[in-house]
Protein backbone atom coordinates (compact mmCIF):
# COMPACT_ATOMS: atom_id res chain seq x y z
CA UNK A 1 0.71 3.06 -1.58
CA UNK A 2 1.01 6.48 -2.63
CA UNK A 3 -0.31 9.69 -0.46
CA UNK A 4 -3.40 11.36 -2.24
CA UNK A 5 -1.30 14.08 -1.75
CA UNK A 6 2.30 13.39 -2.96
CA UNK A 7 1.34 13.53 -7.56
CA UNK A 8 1.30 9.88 -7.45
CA UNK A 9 -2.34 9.48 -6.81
CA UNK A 10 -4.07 11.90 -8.89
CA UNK A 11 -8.08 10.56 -8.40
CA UNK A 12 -9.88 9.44 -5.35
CA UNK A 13 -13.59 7.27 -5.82
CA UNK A 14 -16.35 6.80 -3.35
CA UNK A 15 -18.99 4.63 -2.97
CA UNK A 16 -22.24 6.48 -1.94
CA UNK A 17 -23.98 5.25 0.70
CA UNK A 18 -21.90 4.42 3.73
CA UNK A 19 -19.37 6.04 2.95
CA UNK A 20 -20.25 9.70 1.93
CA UNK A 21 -23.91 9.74 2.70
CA UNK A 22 -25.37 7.31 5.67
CA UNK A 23 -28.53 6.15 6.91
CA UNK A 24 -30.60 8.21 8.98
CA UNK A 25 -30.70 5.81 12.33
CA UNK A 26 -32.24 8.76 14.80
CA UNK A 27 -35.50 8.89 11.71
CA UNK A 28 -35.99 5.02 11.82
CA UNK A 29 -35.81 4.66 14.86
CA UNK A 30 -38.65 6.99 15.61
CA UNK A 31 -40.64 4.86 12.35
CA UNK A 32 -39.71 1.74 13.64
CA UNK A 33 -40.62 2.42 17.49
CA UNK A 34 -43.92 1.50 18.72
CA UNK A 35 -46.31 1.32 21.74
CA UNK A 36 -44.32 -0.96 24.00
CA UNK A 37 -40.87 -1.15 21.64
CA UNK A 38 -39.11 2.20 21.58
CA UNK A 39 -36.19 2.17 18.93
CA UNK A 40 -32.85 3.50 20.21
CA UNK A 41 -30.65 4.84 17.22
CA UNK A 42 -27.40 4.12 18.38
CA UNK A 43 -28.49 0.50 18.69
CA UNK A 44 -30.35 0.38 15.90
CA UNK A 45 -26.81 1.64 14.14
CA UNK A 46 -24.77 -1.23 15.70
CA UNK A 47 -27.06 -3.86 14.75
CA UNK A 48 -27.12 -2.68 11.31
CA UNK A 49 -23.52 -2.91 11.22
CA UNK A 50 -23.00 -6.04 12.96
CA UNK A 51 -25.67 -7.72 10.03
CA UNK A 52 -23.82 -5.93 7.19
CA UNK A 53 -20.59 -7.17 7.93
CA UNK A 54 -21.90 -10.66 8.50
CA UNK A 55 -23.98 -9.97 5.12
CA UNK A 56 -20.38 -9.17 3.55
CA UNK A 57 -18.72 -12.55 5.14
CA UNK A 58 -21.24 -14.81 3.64
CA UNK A 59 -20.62 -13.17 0.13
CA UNK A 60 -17.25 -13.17 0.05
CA UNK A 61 -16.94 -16.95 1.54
CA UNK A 62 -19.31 -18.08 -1.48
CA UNK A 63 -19.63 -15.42 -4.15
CA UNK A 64 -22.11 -17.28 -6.24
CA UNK A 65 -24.48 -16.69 -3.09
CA UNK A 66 -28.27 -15.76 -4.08
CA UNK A 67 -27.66 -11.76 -3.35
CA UNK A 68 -31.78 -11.43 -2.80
CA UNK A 69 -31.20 -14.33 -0.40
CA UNK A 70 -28.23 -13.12 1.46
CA UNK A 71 -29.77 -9.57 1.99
CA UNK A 72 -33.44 -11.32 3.19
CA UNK A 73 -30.80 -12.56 6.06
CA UNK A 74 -29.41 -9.61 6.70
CA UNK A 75 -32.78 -7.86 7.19
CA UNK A 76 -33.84 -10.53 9.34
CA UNK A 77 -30.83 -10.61 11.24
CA UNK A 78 -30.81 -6.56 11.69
CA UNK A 79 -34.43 -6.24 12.55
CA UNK A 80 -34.18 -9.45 14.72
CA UNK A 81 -31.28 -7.76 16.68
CA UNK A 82 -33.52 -4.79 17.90
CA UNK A 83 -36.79 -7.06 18.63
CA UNK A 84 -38.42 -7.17 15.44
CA UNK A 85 -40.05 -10.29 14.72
CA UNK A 86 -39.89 -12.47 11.23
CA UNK A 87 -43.49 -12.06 11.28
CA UNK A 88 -43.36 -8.23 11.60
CA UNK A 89 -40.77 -7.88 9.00
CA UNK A 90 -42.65 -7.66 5.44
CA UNK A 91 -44.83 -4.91 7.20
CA UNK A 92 -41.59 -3.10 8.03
CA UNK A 93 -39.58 -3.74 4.81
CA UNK A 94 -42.86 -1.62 3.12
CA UNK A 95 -42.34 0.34 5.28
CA UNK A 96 -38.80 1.29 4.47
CA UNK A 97 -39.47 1.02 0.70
CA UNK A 98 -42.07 3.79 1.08
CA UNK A 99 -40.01 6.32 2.76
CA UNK A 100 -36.94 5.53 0.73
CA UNK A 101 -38.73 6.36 -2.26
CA UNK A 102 -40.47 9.28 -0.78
CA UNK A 103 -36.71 10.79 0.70
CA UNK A 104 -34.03 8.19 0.74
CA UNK A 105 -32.80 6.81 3.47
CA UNK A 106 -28.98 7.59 2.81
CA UNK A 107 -29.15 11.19 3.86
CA UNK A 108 -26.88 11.93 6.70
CA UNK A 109 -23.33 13.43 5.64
CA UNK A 110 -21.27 13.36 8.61
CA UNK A 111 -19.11 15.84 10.48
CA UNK A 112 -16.24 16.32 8.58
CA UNK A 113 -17.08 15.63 4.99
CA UNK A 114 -17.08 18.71 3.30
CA UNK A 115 -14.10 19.88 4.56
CA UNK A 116 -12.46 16.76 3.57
CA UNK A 117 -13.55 16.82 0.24
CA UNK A 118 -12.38 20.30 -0.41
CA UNK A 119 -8.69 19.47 0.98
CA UNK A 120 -8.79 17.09 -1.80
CA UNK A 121 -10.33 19.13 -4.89
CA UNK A 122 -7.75 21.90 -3.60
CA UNK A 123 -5.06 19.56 -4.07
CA UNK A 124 -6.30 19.31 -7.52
CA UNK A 125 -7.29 15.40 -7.03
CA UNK A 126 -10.07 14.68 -9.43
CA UNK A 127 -13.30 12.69 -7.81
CA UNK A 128 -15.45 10.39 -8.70
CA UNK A 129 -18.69 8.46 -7.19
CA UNK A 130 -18.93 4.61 -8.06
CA UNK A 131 -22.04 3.24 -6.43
CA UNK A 132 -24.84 0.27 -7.15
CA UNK A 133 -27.90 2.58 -6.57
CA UNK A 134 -31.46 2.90 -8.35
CA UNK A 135 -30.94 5.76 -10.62
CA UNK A 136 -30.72 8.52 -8.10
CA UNK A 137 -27.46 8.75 -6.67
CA UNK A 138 -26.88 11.88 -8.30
CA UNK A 139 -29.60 13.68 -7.20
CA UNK A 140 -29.29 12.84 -4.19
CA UNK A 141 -25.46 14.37 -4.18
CA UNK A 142 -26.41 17.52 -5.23
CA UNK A 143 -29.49 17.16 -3.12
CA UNK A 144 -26.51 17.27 -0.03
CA UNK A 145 -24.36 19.53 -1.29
CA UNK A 146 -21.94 16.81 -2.58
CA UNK A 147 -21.76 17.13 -6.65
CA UNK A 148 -20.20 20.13 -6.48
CA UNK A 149 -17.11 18.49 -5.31
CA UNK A 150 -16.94 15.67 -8.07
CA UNK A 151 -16.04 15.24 -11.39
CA UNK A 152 -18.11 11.91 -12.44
CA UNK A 153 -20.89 9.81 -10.66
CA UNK A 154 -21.46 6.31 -11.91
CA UNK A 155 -24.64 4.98 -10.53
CA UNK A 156 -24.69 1.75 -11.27
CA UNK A 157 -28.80 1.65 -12.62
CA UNK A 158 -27.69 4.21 -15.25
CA UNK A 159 -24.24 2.27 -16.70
CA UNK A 160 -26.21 -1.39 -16.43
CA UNK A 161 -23.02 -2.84 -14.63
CA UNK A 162 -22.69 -3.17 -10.87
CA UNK A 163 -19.82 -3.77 -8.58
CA UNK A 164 -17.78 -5.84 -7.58
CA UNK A 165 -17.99 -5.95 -11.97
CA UNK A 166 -14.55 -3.95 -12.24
CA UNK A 167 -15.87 -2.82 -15.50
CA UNK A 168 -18.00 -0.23 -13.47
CA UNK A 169 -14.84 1.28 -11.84
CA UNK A 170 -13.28 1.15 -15.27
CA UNK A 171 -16.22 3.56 -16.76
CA UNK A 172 -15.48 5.76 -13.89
CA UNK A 173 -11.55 6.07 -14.79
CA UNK A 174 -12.19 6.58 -18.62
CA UNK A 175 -14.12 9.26 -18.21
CA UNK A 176 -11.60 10.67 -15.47
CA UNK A 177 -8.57 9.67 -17.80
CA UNK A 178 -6.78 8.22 -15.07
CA UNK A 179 -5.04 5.04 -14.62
CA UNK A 180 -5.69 2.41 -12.17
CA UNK A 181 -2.32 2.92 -10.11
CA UNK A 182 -3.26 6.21 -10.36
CA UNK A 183 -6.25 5.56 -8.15
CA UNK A 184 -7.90 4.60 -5.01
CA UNK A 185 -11.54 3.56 -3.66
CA UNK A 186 -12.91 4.13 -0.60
CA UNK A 187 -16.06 1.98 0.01
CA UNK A 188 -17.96 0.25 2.89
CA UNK A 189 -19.14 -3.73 1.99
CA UNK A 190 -15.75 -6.10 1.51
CA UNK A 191 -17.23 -8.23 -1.04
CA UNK A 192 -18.73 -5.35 -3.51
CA UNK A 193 -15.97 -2.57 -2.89
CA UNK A 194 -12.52 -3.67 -2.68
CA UNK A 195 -13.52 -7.15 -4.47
CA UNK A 196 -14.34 -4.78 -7.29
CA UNK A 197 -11.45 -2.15 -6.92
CA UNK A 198 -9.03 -4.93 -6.83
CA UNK A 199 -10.38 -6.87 -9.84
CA UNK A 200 -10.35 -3.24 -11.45
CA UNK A 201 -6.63 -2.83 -10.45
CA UNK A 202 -7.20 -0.14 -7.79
CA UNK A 203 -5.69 0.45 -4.27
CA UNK A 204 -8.73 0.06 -1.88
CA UNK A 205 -9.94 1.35 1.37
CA UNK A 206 -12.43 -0.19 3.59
CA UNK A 207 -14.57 2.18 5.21
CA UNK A 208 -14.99 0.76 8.77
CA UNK A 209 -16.63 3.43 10.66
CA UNK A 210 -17.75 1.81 14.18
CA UNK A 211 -14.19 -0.48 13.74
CA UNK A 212 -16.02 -4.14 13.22
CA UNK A 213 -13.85 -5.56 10.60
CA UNK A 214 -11.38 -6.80 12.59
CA UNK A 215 -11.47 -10.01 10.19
CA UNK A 216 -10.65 -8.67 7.41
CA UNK A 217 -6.89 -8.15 6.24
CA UNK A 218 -7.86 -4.74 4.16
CA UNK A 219 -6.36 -1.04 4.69
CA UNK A 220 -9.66 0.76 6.73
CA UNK A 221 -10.21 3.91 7.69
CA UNK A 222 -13.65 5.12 9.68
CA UNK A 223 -14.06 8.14 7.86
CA UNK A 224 -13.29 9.57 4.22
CA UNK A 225 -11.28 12.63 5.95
CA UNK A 226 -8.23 9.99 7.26
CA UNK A 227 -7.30 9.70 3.34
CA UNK A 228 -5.88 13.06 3.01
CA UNK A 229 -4.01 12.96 6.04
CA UNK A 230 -0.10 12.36 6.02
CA UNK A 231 -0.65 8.88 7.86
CA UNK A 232 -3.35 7.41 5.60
CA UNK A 233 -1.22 4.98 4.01
């Protein structure tokens, strides 16, 4: 694969959340925690993690999988992991729509970010934002401080296609006027990103942050900064 910085690859997309915005763990914990069951963020994080990636198994073992289904696991599994009960969990789920919609929960840019987002619009890389959202993805991004740095973002409520539909990523490169060897994806779920990228005819990297997807026979990287480094292939 091509550097991002060597002319081969001329345009870098992202997915959105989980990859350059992430959820705020040290806020739910303190919504989730109550008399008797104090939340811990960090574990809260891991558990998350550990029920995403299992989330991403199932769908990529049987991609026909009810998706409403597979995530009511995940929730349950997640939850479950920090000693929320099945009974407790429609209250909670509420719970998260309400402050989502209120201030979403994807609203922690990480260390590191901006810089490595300027390397790459310095290096005259064009960028993009692919992500299956609800309309607001963009925003959000300026919201952060991010659409300054990118060219398109295709939000997945506003085109009527979601990944892994490569026609998605393919909306994104028209209106970059790039080819597909021409590109690369980062993105965090298996079975929507690189499923998706791939189908689209894109190089892919898996964005593995807390290194969990030891299972998976994918390029990862933990954080978006590693793809402008010399070693990122």
């Amino acid at each position: 694969m091509a550097r991002p910085h060597d002319g081969k690859i001329c345009a870098l997309l992202f997915d959105f959340g989980g990859t350059l915005a992430f959820l705020d763990f040290e806020m739910l914990a303190a919504e989730l925690s109550r008399p008797g069951r104090r939340l811990d963020a960090a574990r809260l994080e891991e558990a998350e993690y550990r029920g995403r990636a299992a989330l991403d198994r199932r769908l990529l073992a049987d991609p026909s999988s009810d998706v409403n289904q597979a995530y009511d696991g995940f929730m349950r599994a997640w939850m479950g992991a920090v000693g929320i009960s099945d009974e407790e969990l429609p209250q909670v789920r509420q719970r998260l729509r309400e402050l989502h919609e209120r201030e979403t929960l994807w609203r922690v840019v990480r260390p590191g970010t901006f810089e490595a987002l300027e390397r790459m619009k310095s290096a005259g890389l064009k960028l993009g934002i692919v992500s299956n959202a609800d309309g607001r993805v963009e925003a959000d991004a300026r919201r952060f401080g991010l659409a300054q740095y990118f060219d398109v973002i295709i939000d997945s409520d506003v085109v009527g296609v979601s990944k892994p539909d490569p026609r998605i990523f393919q909306i994104a490169m028209e209106r970059l006027q790039v080819a597909p060897e021409a590109t690369l994806y980062a993105g965090d779920i298996y079975s929507i990103d690189m499923v998706g990228a791939r189908a689209a005819g894109i190089t892919g990297k898996l964005i593995d942050c807390l290194g969990r997807y030891n299972w998976v026979e994918h390029a990862r990287i933990r954080h978006i900064g590693e793809l402008h480094r010399p070693d990122a292939d």
